[in-house]
PDB file of N, CA and C in Angstrom:
ATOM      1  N   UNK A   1       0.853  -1.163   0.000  1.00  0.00           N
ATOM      2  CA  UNK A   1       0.000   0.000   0.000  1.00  0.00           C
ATOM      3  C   UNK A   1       0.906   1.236   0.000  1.00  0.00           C
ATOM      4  N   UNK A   2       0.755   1.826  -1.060  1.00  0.00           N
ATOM      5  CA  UNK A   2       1.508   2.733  -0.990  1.00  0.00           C
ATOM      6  C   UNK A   2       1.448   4.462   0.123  1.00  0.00           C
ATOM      7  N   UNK A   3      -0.157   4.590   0.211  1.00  0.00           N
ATOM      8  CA  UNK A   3      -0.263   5.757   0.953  1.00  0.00           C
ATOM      9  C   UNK A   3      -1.210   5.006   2.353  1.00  0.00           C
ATOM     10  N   UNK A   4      -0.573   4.816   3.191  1.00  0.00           N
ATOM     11  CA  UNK A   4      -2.220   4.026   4.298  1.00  0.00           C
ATOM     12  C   UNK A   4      -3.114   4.998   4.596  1.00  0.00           C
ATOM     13  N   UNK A   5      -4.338   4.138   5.076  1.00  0.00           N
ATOM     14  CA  UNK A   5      -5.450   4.710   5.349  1.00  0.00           C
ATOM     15  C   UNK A   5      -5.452   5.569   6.960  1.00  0.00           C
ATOM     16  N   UNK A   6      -4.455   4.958   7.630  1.00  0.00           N
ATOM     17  CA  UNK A   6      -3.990   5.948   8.665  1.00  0.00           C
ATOM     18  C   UNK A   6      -3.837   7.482   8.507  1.00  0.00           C
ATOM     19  N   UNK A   7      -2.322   7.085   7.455  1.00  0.00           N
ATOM     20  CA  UNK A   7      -1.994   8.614   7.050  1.00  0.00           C
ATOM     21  C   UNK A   7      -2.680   9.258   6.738  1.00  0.00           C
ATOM     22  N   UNK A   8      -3.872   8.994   6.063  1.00  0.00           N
ATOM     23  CA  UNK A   8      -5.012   9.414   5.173  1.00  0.00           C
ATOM     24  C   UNK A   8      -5.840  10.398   6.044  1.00  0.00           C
ATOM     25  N   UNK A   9      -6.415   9.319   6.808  1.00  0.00           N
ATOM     26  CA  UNK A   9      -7.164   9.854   7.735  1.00  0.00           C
ATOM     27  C   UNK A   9      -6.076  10.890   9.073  1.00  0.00           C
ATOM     28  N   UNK A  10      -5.035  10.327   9.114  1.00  0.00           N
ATOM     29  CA  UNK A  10      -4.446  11.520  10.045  1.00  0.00           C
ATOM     30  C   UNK A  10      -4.305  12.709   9.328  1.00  0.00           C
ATOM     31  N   UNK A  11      -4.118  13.095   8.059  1.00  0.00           N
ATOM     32  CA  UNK A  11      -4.091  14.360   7.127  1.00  0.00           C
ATOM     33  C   UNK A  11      -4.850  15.169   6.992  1.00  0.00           C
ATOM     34  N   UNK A  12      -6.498  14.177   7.316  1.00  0.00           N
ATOM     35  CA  UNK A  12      -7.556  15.081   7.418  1.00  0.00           C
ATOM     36  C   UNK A  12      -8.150  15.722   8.873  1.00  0.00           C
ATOM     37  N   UNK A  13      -7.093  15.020   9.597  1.00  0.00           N
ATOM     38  CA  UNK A  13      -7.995  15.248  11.009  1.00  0.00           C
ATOM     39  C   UNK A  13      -8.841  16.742  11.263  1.00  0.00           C
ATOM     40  N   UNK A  14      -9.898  17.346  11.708  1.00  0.00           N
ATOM     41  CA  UNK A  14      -9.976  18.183  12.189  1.00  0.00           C
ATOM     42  C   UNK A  14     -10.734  18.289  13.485  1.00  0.00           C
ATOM     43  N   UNK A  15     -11.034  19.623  14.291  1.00  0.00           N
ATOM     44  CA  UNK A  15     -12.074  19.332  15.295  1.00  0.00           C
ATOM     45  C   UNK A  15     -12.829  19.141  14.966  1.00  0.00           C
ATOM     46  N   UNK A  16     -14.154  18.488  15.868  1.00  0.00           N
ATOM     47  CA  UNK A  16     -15.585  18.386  15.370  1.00  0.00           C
ATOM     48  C   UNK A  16     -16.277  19.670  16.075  1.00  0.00           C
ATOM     49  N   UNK A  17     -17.045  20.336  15.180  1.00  0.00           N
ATOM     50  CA  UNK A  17     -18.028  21.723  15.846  1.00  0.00           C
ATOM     51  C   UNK A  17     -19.577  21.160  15.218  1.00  0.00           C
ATOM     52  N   UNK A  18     -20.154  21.557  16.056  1.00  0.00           N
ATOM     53  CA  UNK A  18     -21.896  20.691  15.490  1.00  0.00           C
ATOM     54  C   UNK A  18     -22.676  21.971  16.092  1.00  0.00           C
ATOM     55  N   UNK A  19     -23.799  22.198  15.936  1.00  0.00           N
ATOM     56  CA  UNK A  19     -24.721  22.793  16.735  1.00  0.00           C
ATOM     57  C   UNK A  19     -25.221  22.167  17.606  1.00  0.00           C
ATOM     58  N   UNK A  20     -26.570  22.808  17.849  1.00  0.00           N
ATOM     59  CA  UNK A  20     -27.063  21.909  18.862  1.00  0.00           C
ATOM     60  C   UNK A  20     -27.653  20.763  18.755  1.00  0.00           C
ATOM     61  N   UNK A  21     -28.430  21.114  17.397  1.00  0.00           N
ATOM     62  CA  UNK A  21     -29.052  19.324  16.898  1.00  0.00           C
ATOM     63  C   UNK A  21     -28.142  18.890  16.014  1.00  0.00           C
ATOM     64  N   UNK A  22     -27.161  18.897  16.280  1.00  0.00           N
ATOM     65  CA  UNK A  22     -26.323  18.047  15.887  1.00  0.00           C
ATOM     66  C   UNK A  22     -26.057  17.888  14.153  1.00  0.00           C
ATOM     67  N   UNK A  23     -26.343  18.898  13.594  1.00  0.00           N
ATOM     68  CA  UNK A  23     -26.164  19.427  12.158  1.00  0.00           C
ATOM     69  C   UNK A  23     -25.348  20.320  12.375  1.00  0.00           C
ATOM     70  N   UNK A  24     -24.300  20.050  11.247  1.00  0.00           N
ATOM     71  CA  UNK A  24     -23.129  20.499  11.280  1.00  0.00           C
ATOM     72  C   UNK A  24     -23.106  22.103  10.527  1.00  0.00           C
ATOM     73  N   UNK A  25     -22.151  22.755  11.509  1.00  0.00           N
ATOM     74  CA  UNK A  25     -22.425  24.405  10.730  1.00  0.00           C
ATOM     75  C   UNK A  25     -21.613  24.232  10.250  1.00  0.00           C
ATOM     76  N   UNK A  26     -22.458  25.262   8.742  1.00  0.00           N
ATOM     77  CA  UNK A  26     -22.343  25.676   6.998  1.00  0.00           C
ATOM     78  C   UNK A  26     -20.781  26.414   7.228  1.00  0.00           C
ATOM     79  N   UNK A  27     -20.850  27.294   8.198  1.00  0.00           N
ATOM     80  CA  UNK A  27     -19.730  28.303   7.961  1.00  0.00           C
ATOM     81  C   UNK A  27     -18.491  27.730   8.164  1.00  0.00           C
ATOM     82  N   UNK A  28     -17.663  27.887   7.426  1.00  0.00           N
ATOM     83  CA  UNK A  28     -16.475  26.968   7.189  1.00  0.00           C
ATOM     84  C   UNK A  28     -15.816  27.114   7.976  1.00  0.00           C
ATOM     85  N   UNK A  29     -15.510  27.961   8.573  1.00  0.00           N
ATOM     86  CA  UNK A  29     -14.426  28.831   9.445  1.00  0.00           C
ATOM     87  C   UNK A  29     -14.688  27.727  10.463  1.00  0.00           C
ATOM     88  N   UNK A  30     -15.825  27.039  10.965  1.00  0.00           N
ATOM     89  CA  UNK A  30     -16.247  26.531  12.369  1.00  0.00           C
ATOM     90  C   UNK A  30     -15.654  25.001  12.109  1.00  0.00           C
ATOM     91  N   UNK A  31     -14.598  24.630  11.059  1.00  0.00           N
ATOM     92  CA  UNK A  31     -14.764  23.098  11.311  1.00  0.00           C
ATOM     93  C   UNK A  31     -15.040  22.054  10.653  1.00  0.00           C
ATOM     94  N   UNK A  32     -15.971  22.309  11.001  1.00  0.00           N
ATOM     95  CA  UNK A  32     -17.377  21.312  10.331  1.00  0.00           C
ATOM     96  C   UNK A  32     -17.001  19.853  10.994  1.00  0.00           C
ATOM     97  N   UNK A  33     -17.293  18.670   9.945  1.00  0.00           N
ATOM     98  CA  UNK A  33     -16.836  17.474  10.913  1.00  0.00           C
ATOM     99  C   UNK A  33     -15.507  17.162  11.003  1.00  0.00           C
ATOM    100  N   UNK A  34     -15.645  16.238  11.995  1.00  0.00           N
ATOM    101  CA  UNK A  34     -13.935  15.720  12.102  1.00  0.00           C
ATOM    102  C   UNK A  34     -13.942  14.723  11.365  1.00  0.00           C
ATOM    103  N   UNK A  35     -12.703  14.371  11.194  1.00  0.00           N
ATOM    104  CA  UNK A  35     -12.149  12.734  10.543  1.00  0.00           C
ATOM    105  C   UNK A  35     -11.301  12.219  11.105  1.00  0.00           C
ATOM    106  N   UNK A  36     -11.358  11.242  11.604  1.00  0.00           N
ATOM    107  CA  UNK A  36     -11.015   9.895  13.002  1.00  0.00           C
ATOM    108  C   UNK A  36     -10.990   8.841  12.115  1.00  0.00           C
ATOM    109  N   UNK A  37      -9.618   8.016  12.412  1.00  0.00           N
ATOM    110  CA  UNK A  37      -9.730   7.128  12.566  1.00  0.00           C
ATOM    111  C   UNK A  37     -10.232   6.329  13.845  1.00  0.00           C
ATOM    112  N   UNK A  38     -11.367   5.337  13.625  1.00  0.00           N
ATOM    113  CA  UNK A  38     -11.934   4.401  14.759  1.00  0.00           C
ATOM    114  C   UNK A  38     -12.297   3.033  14.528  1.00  0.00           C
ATOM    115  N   UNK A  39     -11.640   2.504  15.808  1.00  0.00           N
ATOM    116  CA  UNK A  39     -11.686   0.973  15.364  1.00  0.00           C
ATOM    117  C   UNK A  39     -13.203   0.225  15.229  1.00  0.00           C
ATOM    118  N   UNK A  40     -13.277  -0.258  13.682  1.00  0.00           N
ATOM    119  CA  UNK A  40     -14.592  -1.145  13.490  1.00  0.00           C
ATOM    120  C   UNK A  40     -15.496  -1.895  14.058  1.00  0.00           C
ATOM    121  N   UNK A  41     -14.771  -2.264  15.655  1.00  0.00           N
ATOM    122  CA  UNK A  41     -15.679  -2.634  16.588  1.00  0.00           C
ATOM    123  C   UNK A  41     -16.316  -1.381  17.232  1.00  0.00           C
ATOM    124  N   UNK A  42     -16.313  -0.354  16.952  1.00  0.00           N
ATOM    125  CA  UNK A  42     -16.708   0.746  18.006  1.00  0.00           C
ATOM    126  C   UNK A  42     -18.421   1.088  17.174  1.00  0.00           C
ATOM    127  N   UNK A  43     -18.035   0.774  16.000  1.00  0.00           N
ATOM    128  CA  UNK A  43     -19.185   1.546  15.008  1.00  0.00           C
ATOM    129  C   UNK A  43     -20.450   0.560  15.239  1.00  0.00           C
ATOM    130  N   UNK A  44     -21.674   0.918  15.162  1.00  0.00           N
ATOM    131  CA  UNK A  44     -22.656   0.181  15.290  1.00  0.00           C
ATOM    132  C   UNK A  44     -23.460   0.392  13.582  1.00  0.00           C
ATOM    133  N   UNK A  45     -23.639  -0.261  13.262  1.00  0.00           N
ATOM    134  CA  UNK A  45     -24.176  -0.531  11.786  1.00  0.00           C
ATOM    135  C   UNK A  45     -25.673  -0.723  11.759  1.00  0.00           C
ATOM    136  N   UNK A  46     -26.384  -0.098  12.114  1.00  0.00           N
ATOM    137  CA  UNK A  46     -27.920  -0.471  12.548  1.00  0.00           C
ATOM    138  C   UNK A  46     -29.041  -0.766  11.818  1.00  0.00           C
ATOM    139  N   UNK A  47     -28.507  -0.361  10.225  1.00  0.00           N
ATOM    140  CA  UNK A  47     -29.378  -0.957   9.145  1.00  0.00           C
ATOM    141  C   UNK A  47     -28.794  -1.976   8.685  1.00  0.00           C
ATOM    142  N   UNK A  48     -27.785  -2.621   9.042  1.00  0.00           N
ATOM    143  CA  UNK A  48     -26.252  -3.732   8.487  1.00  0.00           C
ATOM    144  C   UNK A  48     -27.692  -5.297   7.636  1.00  0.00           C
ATOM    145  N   UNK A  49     -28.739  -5.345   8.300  1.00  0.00           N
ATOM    146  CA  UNK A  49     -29.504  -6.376   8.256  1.00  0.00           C
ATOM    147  C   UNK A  49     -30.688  -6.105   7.340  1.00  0.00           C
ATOM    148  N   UNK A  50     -31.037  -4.747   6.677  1.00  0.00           N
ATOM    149  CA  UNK A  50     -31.990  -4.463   5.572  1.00  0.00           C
ATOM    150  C   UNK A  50     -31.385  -4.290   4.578  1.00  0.00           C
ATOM    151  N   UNK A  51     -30.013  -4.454   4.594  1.00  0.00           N
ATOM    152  CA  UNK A  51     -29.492  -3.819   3.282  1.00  0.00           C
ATOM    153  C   UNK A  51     -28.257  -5.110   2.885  1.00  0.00           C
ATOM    154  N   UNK A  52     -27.751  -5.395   1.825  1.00  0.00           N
ATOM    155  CA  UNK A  52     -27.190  -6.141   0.854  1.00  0.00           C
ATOM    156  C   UNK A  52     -25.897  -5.248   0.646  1.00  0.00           C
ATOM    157  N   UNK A  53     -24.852  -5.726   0.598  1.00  0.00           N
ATOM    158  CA  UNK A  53     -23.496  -4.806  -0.289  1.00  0.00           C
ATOM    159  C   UNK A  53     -23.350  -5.993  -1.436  1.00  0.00           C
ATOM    160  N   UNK A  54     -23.188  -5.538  -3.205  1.00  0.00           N
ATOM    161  CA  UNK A  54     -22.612  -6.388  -3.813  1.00  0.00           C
ATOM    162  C   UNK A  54     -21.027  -6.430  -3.491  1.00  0.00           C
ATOM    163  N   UNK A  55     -21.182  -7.945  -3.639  1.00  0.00           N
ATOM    164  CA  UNK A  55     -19.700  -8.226  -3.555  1.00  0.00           C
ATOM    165  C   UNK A  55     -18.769  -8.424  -4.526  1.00  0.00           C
ATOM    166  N   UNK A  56     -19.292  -7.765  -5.912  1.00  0.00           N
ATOM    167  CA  UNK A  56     -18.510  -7.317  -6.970  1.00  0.00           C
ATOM    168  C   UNK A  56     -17.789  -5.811  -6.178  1.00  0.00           C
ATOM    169  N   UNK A  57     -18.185  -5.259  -6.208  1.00  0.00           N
ATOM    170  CA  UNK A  57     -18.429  -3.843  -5.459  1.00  0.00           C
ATOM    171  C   UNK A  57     -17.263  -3.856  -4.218  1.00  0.00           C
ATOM    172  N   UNK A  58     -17.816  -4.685  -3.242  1.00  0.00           N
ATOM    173  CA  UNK A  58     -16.437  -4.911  -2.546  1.00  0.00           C
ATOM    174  C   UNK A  58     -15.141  -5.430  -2.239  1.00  0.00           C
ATOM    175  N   UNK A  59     -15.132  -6.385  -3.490  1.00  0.00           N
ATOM    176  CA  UNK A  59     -14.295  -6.679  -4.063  1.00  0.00           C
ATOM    177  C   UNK A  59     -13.468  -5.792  -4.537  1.00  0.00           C
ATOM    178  N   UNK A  60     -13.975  -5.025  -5.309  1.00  0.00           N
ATOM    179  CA  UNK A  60     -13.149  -3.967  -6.176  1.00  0.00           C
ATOM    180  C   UNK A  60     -12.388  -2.896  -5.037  1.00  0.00           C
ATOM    181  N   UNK A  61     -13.128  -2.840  -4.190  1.00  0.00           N
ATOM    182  CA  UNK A  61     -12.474  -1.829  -3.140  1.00  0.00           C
ATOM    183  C   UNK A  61     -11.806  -2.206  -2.108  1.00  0.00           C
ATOM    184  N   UNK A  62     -11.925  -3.480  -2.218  1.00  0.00           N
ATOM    185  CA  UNK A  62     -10.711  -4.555  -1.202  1.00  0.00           C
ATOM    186  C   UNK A  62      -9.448  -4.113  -1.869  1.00  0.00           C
ATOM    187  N   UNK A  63      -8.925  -4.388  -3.347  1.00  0.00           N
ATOM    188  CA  UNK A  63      -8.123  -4.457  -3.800  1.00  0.00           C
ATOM    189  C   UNK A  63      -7.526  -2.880  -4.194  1.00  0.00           C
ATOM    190  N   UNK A  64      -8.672  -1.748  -3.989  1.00  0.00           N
ATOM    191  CA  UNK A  64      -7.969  -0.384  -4.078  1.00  0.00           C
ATOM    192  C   UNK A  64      -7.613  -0.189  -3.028  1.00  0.00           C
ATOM    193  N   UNK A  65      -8.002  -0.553  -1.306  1.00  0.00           N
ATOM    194  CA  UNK A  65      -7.515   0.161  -0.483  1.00  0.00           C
ATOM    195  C   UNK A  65      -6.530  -0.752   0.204  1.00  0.00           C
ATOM    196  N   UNK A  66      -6.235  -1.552  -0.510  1.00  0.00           N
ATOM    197  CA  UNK A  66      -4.887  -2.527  -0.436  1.00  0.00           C
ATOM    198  C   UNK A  66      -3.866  -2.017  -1.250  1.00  0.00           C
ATOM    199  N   UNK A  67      -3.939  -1.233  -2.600  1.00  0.00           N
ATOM    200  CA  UNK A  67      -3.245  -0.514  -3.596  1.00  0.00           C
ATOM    201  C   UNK A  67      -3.516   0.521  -2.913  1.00  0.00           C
ATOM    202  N   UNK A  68      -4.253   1.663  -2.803  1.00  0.00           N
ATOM    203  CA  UNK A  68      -4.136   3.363  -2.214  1.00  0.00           C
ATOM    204  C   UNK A  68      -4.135   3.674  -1.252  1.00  0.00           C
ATOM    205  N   UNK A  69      -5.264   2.844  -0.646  1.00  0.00           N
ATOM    206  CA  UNK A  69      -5.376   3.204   0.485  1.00  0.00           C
ATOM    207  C   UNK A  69      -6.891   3.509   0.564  1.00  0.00           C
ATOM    208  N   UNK A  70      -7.616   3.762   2.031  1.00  0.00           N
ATOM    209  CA  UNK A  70      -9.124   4.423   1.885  1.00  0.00           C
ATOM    210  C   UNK A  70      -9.262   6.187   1.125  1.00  0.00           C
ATOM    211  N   UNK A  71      -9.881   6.274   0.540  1.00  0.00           N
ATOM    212  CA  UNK A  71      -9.997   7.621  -0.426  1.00  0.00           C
ATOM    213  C   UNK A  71     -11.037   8.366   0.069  1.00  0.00           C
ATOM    214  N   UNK A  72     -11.875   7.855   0.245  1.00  0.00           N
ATOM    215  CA  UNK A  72     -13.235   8.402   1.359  1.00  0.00           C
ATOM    216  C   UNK A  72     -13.482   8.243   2.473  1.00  0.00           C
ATOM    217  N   UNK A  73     -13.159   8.831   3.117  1.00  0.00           N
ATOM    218  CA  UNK A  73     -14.018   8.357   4.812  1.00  0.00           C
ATOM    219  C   UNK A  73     -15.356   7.995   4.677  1.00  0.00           C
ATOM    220  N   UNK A  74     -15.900   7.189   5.244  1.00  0.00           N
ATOM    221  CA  UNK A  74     -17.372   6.772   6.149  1.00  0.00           C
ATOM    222  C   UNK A  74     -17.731   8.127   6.804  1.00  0.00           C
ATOM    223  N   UNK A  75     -18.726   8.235   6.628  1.00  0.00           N
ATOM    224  CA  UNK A  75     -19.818   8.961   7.450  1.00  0.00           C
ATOM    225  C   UNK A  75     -20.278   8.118   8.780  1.00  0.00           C
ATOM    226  N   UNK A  76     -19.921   8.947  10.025  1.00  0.00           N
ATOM    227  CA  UNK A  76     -20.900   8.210  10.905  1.00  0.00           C
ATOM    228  C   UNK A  76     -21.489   9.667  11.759  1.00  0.00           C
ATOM    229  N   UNK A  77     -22.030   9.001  12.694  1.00  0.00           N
ATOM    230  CA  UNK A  77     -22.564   9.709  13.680  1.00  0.00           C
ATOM    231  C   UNK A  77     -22.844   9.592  14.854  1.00  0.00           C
ATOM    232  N   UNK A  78     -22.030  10.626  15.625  1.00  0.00           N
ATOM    233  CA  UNK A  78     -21.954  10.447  17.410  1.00  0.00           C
ATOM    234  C   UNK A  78     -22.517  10.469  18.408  1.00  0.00           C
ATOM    235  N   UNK A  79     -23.131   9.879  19.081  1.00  0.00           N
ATOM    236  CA  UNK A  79     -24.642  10.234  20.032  1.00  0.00           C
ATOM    237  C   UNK A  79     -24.159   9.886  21.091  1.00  0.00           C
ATOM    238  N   UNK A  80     -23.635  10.363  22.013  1.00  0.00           N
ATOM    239  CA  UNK A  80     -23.233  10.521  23.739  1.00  0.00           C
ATOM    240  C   UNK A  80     -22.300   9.610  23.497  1.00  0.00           C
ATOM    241  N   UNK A  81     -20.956   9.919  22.538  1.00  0.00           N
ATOM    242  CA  UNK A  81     -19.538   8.885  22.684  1.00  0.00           C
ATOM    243  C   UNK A  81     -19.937   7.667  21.833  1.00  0.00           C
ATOM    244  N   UNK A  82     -21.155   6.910  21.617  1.00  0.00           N
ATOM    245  CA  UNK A  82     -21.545   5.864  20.475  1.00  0.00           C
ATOM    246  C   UNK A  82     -21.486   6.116  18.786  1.00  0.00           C
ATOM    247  N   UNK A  83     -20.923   5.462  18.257  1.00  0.00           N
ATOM    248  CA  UNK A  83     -20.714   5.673  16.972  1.00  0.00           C
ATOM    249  C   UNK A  83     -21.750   5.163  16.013  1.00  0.00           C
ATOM    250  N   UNK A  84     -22.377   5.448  15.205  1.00  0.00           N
ATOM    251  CA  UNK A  84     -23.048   4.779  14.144  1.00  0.00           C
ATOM    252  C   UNK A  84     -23.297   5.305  12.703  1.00  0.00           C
ATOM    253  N   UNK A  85     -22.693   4.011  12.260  1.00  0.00           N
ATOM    254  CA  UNK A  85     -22.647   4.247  10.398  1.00  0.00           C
ATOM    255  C   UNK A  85     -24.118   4.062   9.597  1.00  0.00           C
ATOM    256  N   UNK A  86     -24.288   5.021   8.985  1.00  0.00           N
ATOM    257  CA  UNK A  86     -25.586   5.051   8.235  1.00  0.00           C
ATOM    258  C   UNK A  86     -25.080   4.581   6.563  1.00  0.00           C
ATOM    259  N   UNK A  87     -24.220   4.764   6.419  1.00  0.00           N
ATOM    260  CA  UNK A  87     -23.308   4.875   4.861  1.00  0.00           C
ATOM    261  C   UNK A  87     -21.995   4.507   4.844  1.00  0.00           C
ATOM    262  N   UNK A  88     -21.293   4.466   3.687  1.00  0.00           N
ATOM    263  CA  UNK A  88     -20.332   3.790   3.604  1.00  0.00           C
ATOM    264  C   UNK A  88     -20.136   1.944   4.027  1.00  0.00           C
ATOM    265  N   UNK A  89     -21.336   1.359   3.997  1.00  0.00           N
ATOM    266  CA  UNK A  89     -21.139   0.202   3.859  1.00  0.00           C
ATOM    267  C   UNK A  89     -20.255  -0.929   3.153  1.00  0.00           C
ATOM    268  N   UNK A  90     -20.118  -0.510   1.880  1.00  0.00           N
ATOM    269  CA  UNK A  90     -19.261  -1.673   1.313  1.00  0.00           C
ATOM    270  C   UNK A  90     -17.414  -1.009   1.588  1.00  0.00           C
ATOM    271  N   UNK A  91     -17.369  -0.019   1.870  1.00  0.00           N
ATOM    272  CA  UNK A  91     -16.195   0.545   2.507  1.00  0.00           C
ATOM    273  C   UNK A  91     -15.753  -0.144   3.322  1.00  0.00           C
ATOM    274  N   UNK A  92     -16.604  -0.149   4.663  1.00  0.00           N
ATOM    275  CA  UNK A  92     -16.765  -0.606   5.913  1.00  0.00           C
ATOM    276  C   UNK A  92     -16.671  -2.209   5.887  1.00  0.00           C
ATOM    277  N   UNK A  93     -17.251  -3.053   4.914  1.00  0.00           N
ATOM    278  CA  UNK A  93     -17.073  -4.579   4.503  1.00  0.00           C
ATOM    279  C   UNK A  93     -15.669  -4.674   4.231  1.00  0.00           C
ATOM    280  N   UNK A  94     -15.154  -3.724   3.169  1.00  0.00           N
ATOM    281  CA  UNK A  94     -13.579  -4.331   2.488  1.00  0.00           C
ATOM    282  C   UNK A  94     -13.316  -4.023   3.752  1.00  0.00           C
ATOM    283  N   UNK A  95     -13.069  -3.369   4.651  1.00  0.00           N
ATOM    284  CA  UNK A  95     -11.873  -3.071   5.761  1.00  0.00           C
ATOM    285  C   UNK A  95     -12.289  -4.247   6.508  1.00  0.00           C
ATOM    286  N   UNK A  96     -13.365  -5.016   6.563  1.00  0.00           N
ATOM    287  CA  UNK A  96     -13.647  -6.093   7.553  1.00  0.00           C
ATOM    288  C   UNK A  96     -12.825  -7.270   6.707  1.00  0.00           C
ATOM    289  N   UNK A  97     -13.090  -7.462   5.550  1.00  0.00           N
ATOM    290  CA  UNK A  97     -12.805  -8.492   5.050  1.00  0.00           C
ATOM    291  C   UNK A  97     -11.426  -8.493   4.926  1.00  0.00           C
ATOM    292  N   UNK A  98     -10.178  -7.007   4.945  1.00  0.00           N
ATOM    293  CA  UNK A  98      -9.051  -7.082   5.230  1.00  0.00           C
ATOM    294  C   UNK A  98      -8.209  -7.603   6.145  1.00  0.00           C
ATOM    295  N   UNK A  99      -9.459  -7.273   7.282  1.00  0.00           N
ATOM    296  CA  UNK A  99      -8.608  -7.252   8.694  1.00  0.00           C
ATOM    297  C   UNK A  99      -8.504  -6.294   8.834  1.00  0.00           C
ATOM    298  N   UNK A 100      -8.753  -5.511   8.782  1.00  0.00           N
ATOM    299  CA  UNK A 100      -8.296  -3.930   8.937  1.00  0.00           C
ATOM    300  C   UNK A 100      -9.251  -3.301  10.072  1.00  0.00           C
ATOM    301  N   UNK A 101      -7.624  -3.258  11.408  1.00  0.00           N
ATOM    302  CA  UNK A 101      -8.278  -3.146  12.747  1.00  0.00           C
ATOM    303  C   UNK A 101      -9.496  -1.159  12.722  1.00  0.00           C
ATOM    304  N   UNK A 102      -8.922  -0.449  11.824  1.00  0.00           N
ATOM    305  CA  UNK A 102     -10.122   0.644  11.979  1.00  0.00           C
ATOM    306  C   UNK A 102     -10.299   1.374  10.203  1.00  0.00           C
ATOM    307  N   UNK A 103     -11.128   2.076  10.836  1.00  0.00           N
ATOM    308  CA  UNK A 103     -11.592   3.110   9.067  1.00  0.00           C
ATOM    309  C   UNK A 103     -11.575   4.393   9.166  1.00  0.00           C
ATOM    310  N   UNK A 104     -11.375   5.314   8.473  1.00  0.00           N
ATOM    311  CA  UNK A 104     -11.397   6.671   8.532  1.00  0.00           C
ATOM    312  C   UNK A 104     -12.832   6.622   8.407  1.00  0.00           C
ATOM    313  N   UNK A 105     -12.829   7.940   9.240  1.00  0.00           N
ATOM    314  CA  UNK A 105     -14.493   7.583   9.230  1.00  0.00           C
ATOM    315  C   UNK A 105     -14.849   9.878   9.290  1.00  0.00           C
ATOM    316  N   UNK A 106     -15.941  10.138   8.700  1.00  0.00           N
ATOM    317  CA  UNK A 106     -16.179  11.701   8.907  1.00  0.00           C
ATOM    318  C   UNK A 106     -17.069  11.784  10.028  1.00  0.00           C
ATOM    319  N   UNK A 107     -16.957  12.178  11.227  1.00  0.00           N
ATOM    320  CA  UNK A 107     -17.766  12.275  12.379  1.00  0.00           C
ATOM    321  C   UNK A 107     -18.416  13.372  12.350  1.00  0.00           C
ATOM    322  N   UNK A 108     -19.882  13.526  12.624  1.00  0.00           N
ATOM    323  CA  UNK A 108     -20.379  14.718  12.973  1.00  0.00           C
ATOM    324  C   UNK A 108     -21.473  14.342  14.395  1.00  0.00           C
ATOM    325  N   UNK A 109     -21.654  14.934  15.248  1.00  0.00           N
ATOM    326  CA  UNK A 109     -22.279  14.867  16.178  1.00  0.00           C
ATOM    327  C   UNK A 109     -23.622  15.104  16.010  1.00  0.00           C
ATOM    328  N   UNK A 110     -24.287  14.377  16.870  1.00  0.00           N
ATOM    329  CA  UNK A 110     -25.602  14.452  17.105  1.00  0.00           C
ATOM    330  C   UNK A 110     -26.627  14.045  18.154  1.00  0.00           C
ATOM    331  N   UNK A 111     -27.885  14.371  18.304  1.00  0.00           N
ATOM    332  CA  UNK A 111     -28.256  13.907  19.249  1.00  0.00           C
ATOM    333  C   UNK A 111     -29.088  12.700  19.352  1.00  0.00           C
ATOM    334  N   UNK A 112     -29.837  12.310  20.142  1.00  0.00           N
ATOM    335  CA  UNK A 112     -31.067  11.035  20.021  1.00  0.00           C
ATOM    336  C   UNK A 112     -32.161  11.491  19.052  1.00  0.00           C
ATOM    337  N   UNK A 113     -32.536  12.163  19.053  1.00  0.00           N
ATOM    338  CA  UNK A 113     -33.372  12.819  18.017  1.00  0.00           C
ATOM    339  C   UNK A 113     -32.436  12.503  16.618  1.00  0.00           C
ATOM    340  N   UNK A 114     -31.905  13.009  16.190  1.00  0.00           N
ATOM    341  CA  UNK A 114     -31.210  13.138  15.238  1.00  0.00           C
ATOM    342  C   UNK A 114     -30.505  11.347  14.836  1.00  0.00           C
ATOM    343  N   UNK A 115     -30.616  10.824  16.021  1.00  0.00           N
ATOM    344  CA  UNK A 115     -30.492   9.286  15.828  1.00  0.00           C
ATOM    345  C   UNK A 115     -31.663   8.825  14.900  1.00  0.00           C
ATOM    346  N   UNK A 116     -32.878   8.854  15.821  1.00  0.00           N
ATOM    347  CA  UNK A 116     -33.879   8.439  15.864  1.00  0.00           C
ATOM    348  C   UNK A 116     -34.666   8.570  13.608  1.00  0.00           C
ATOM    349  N   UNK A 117     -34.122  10.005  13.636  1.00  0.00           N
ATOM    350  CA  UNK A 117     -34.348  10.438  12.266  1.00  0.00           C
ATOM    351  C   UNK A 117     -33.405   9.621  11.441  1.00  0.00           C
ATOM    352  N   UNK A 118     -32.646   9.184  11.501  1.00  0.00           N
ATOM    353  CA  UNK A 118     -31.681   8.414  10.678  1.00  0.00           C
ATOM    354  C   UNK A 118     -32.361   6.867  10.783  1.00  0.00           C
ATOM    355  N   UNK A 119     -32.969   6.456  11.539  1.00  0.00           N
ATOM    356  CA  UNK A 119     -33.319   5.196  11.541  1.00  0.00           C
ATOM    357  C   UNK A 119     -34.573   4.976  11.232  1.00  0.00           C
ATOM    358  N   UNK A 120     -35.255   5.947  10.528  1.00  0.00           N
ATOM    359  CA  UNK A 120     -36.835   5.874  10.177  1.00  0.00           C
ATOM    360  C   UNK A 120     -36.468   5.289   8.800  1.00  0.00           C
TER     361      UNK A 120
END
């Protein structure tokens, strides 16, 4: 691998700034989300069981982020220190199917409400 997904994600790090419901402010100056690397056991996957990844699909991205590295972070979202991925699924598969102890992931905070709306 020529660039890791560490470095990757350590390049982008920033703070996380959210409002109060947990939508991230527009104004650039503030931030916006962070990007963390976090280990794949931390993330909770809560639609992981309605939804299908082709495994053409993750296949193909097994073998790029074994060649580049991860190129996109995952989206998740933070609710009192708990992590949960709404997206980036077949991302989140190749790094499982690597072994690959964590993922860059884009954090933005939020609240139970703002949970709750993601899981309708």
């Amino acid at each position: 691998m020529s660039l890791s997904h560490t470095a990757l994600c350590s390049s982008l790090a920033r703070p996380i700034k959210a409002s109060s419901n947990g939508v991230p402010f527009t104004n650039p100056k503030s931030g916006g989300p962070a990007i963390l690397e976090i280990p794949l056991d931390k993330i909770r996957r809560p639609l992981m069981r309605t939804r299908a990844n082709d495994p053409q699909k993750v296949k193909e991205l097994m073998e790029s982020i074994q060649q580049i590295g991860l190129q996109v972070p995952i989206d998740v979202l933070e609710v009192e220190g708990v992590y949960y991925g709404f997206s980036g699924c077949h991302r989140f598969e190749a790094h499982q199917r690597l072994g690959l102890p964590t993922i860059c992931c884009k954090v933005r905070r939020g609240t139970k409400e703002t949970l709750r709306h993601h899981m309708r």
